[in-house]
N, C-alpha and C. Protein backbone atom coordinates (compact mmCIF):
# COMPACT_ATOMS: atom_id res chain seq x y z
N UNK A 1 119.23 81.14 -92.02
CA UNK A 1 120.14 80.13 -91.51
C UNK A 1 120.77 80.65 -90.23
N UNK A 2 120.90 79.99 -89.37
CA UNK A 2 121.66 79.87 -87.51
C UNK A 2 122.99 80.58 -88.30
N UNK A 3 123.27 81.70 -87.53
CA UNK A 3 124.74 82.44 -87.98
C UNK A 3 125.20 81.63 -87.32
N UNK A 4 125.48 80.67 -85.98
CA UNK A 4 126.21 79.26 -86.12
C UNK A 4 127.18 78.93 -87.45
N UNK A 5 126.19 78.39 -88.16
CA UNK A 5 126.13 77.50 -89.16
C UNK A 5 127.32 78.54 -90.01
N UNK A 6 126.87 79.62 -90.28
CA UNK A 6 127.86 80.75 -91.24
C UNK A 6 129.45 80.74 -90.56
N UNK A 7 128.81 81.09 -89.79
CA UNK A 7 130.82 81.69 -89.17
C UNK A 7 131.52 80.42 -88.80
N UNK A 8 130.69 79.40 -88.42
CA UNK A 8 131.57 77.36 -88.35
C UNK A 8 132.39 77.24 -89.28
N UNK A 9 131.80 78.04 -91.09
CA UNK A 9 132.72 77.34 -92.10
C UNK A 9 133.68 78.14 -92.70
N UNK A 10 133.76 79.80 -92.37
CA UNK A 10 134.78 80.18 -92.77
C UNK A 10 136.06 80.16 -91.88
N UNK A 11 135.84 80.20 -90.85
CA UNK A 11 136.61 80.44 -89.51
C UNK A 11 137.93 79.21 -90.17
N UNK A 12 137.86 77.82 -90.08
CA UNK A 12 138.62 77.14 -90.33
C UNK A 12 139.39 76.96 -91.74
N UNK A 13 138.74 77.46 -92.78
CA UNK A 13 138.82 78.04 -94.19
C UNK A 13 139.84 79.04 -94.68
N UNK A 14 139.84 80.10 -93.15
CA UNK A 14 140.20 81.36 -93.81
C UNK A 14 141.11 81.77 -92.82
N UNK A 15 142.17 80.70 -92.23
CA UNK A 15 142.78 80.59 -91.05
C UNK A 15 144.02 81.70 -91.14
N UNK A 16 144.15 82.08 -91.94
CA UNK A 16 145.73 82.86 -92.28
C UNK A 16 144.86 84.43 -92.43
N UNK A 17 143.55 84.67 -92.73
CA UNK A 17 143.16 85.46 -92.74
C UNK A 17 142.95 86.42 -91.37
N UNK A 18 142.52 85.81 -90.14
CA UNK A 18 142.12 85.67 -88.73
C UNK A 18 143.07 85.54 -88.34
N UNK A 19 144.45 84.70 -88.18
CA UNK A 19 145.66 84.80 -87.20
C UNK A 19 146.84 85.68 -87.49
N UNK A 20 147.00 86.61 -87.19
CA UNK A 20 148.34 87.81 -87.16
C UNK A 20 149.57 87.20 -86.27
N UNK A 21 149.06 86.81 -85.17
CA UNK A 21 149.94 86.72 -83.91
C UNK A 21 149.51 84.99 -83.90
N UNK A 22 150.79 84.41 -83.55
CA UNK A 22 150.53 83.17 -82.69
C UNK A 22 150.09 82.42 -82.05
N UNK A 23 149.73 83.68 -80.78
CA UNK A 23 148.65 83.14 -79.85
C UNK A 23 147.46 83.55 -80.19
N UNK A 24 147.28 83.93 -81.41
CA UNK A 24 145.92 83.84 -81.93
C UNK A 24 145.30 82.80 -82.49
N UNK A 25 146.32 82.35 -82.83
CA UNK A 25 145.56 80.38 -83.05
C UNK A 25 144.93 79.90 -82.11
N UNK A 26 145.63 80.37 -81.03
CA UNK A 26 145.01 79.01 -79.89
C UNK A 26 143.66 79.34 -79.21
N UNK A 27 143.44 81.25 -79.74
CA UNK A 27 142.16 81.46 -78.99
C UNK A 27 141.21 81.08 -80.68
N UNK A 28 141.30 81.43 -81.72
CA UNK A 28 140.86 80.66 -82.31
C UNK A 28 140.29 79.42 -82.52
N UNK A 29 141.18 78.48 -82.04
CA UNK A 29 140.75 77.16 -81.80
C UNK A 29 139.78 76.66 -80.56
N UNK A 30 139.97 77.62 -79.63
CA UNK A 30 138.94 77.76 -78.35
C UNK A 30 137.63 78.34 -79.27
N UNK A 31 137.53 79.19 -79.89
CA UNK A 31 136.59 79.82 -80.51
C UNK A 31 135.49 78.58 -81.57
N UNK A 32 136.41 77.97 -82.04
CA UNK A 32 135.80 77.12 -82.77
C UNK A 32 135.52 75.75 -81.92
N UNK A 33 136.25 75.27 -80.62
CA UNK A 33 135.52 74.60 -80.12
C UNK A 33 134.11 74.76 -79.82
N UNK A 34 134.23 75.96 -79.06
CA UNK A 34 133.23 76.60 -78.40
C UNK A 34 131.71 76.01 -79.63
N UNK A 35 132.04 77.08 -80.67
CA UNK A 35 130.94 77.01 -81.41
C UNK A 35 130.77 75.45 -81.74
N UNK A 36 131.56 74.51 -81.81
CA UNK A 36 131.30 73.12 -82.47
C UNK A 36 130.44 72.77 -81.28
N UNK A 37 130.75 72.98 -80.40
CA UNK A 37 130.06 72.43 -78.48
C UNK A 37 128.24 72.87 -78.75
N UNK A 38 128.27 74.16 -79.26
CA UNK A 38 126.76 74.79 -79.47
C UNK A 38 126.46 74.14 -80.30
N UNK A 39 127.22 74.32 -81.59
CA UNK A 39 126.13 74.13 -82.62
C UNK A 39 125.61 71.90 -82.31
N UNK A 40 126.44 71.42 -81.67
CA UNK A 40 125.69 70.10 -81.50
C UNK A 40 124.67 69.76 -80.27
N UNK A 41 125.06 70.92 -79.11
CA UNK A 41 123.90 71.29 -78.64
C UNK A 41 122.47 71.79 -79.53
N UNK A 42 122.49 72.50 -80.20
CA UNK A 42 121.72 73.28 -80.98
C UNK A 42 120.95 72.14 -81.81
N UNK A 43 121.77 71.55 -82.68
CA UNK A 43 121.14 70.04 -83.36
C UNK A 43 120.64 69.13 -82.27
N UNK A 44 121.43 68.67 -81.40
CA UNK A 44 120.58 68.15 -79.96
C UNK A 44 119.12 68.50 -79.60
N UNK A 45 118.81 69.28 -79.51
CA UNK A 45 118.12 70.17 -79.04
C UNK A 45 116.60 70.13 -79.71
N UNK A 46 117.37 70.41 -81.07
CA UNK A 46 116.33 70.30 -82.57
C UNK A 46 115.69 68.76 -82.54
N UNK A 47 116.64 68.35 -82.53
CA UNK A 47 116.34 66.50 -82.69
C UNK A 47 115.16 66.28 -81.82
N UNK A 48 115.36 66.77 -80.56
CA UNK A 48 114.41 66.54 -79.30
C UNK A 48 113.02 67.13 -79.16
N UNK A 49 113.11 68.32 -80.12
CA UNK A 49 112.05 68.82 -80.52
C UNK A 49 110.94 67.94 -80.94
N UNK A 50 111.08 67.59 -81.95
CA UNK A 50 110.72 66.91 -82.51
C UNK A 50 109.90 65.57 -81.97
């Protein structure tokens, strides 16, 4: 499985686990944009394959 796919579902899951500091949310949340941006590129991509 696309480590995508792995680290997409704990990241938002395990939010108190990952933020110490404050402004660690917000790069967090950049973090998980980021990957949401790929991984529908990534399915994009797949689709077109095809």
């Amino acid at each position: 499985m696309d480590r995508r796919f792995c680290q997409f579902g704990p990241d938002p899951l395990l939010r108190s686990h990952f933020i110490l500091k404050p402004e660690d949310a917000q790069t967090l949340n950049g973090l998980l944009g980021t990957e949401a941006l790929l991984l529908g590129v990534f399915i994009l991509l797949m689709g077109l394959k095809k």
